[in-house]
C-alpha atoms as a PDB file:
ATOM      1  CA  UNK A   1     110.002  84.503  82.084  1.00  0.00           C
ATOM      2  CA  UNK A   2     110.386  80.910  82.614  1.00  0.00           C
ATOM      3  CA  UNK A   3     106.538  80.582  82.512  1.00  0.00           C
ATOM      4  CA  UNK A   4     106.477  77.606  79.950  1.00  0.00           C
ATOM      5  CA  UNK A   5     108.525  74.882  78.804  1.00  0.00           C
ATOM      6  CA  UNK A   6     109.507  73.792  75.350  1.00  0.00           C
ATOM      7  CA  UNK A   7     109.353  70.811  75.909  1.00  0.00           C
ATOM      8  CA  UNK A   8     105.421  69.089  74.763  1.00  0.00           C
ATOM      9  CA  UNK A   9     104.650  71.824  73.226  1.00  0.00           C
ATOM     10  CA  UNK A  10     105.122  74.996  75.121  1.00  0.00           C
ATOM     11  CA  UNK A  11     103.516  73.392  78.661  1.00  0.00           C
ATOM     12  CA  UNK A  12     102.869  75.982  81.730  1.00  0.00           C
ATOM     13  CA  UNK A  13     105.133  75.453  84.161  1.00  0.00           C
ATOM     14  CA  UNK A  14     104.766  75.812  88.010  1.00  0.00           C
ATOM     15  CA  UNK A  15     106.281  79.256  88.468  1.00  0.00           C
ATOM     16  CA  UNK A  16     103.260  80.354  85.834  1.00  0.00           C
ATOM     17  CA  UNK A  17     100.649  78.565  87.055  1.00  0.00           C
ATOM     18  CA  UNK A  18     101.564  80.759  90.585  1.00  0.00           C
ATOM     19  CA  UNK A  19     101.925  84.409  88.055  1.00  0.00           C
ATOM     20  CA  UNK A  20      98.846  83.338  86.995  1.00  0.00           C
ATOM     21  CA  UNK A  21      96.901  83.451  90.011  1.00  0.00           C
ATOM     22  CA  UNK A  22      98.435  86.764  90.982  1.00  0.00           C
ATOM     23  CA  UNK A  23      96.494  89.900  90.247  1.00  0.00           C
ATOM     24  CA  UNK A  24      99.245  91.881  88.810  1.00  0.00           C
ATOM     25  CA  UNK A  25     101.272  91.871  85.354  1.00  0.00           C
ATOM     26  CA  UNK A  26     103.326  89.082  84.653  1.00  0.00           C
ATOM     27  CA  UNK A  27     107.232  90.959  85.584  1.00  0.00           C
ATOM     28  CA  UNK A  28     105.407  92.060  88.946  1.00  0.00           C
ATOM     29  CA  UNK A  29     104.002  88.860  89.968  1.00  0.00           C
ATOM     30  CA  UNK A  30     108.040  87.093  88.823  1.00  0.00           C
ATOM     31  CA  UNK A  31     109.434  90.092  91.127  1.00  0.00           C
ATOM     32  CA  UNK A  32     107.144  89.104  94.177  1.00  0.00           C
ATOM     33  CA  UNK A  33     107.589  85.330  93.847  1.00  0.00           C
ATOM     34  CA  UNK A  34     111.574  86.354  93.599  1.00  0.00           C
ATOM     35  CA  UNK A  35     111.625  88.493  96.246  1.00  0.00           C
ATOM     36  CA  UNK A  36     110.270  85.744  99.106  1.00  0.00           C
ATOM     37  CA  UNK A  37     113.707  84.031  98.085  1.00  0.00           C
ATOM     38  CA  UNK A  38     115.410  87.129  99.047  1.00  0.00           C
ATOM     39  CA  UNK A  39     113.505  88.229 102.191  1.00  0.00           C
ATOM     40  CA  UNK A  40     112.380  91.235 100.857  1.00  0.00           C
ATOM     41  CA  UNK A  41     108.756  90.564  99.840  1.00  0.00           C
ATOM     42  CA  UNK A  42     107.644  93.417 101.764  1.00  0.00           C
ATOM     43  CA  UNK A  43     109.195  96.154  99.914  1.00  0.00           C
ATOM     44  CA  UNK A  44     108.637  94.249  96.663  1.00  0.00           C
ATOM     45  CA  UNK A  45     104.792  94.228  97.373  1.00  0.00           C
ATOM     46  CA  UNK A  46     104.897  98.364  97.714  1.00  0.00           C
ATOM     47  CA  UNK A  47     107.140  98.603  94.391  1.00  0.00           C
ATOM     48  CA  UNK A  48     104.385  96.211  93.220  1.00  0.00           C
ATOM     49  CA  UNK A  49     100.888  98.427  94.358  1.00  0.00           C
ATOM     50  CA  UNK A  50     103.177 101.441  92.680  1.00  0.00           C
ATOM     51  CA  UNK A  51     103.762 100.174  89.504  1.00  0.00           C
ATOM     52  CA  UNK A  52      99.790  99.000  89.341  1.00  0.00           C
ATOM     53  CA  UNK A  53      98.921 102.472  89.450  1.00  0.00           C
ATOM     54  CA  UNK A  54      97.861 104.607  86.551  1.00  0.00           C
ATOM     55  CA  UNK A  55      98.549 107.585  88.394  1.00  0.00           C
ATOM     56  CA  UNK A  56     101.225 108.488  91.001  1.00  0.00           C
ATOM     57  CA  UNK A  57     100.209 107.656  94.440  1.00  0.00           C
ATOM     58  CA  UNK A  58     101.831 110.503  96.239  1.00  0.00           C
ATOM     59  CA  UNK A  59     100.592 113.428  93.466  1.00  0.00           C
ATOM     60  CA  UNK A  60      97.925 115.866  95.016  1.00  0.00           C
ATOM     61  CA  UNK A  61      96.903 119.324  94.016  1.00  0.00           C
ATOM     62  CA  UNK A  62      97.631 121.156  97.104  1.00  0.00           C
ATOM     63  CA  UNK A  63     101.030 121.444  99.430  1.00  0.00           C
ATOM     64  CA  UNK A  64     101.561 117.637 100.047  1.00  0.00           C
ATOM     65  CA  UNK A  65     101.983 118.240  96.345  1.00  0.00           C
ATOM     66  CA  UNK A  66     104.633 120.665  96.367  1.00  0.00           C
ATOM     67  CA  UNK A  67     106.572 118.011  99.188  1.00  0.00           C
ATOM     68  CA  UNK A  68     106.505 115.675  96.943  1.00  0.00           C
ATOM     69  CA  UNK A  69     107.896 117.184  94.028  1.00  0.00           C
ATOM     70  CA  UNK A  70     110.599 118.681  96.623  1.00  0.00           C
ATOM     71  CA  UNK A  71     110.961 115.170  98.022  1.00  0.00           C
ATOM     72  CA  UNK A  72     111.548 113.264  95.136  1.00  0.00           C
ATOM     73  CA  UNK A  73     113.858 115.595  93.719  1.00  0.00           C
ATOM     74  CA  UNK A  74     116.136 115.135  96.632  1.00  0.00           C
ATOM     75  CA  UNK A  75     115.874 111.526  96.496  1.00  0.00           C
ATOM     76  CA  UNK A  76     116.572 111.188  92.991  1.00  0.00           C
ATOM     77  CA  UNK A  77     120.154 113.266  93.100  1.00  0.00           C
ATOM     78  CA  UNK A  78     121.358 110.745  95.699  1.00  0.00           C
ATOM     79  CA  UNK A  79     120.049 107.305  94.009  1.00  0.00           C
ATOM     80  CA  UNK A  80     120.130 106.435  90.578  1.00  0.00           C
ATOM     81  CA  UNK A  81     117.307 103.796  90.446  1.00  0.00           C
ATOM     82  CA  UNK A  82     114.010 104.924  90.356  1.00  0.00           C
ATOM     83  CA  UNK A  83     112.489 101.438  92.728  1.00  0.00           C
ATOM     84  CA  UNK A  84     114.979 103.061  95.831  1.00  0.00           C
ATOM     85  CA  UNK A  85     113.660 106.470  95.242  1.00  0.00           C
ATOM     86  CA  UNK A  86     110.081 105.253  95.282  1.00  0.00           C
ATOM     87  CA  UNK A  87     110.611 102.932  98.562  1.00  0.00           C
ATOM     88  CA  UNK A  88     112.524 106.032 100.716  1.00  0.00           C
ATOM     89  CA  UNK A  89     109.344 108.532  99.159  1.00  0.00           C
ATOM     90  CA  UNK A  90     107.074 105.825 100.476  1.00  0.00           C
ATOM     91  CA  UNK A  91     108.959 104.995 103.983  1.00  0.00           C
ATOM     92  CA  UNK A  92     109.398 108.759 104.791  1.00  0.00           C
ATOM     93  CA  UNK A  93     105.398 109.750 103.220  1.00  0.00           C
ATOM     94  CA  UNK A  94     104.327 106.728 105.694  1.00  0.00           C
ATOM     95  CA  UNK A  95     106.460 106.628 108.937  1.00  0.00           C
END
């Protein structure tokens, strides 16, 4: 993770001292620190609330339901990473 050092005995090292202080798991928080470098720290922050969740943000019980299941399916023939799929879902669910 590149959270400690070994050198004097396993020391925290600035890029963990910033995870730290995030309020997400330890591979999100690395993703959104990486992601300012690569000017995409918005769409890392969405993959970042999804991931958080127990449960699927765009499941319901009633028709939006039945969009989404029709939605992701067509999303997930054309891209074969589930992140992508999850960002176009979001962009098209909130624009």
């Amino acid at each position: 993770m590149g959270a400690l050092t070994r050198e004097q005995k396993y020391q925290i090292t600035y890029m963990g001292r910033i995870i730290c202080s995030l309020p997400c798991d330890v591979n999100t928080g690395k993703m959104i620190i990486f992601s300012t470098m690569f000017d995409c720290l918005y769409e890392s922050l969405i993959l970042g609330s999804i991931y958080q969740q127990d449960k699927s943000i765009f499941r319901y019980r009633n028709e939006i339901g039945k969009k989404y299941i029709s939605v992701t399916q067509s999303y997930g023939l054309k891209y074969d990473s589930d992140d992508i799929m999850y960002l176009n879902v979001y962009f098209d669910w909130y624009y």
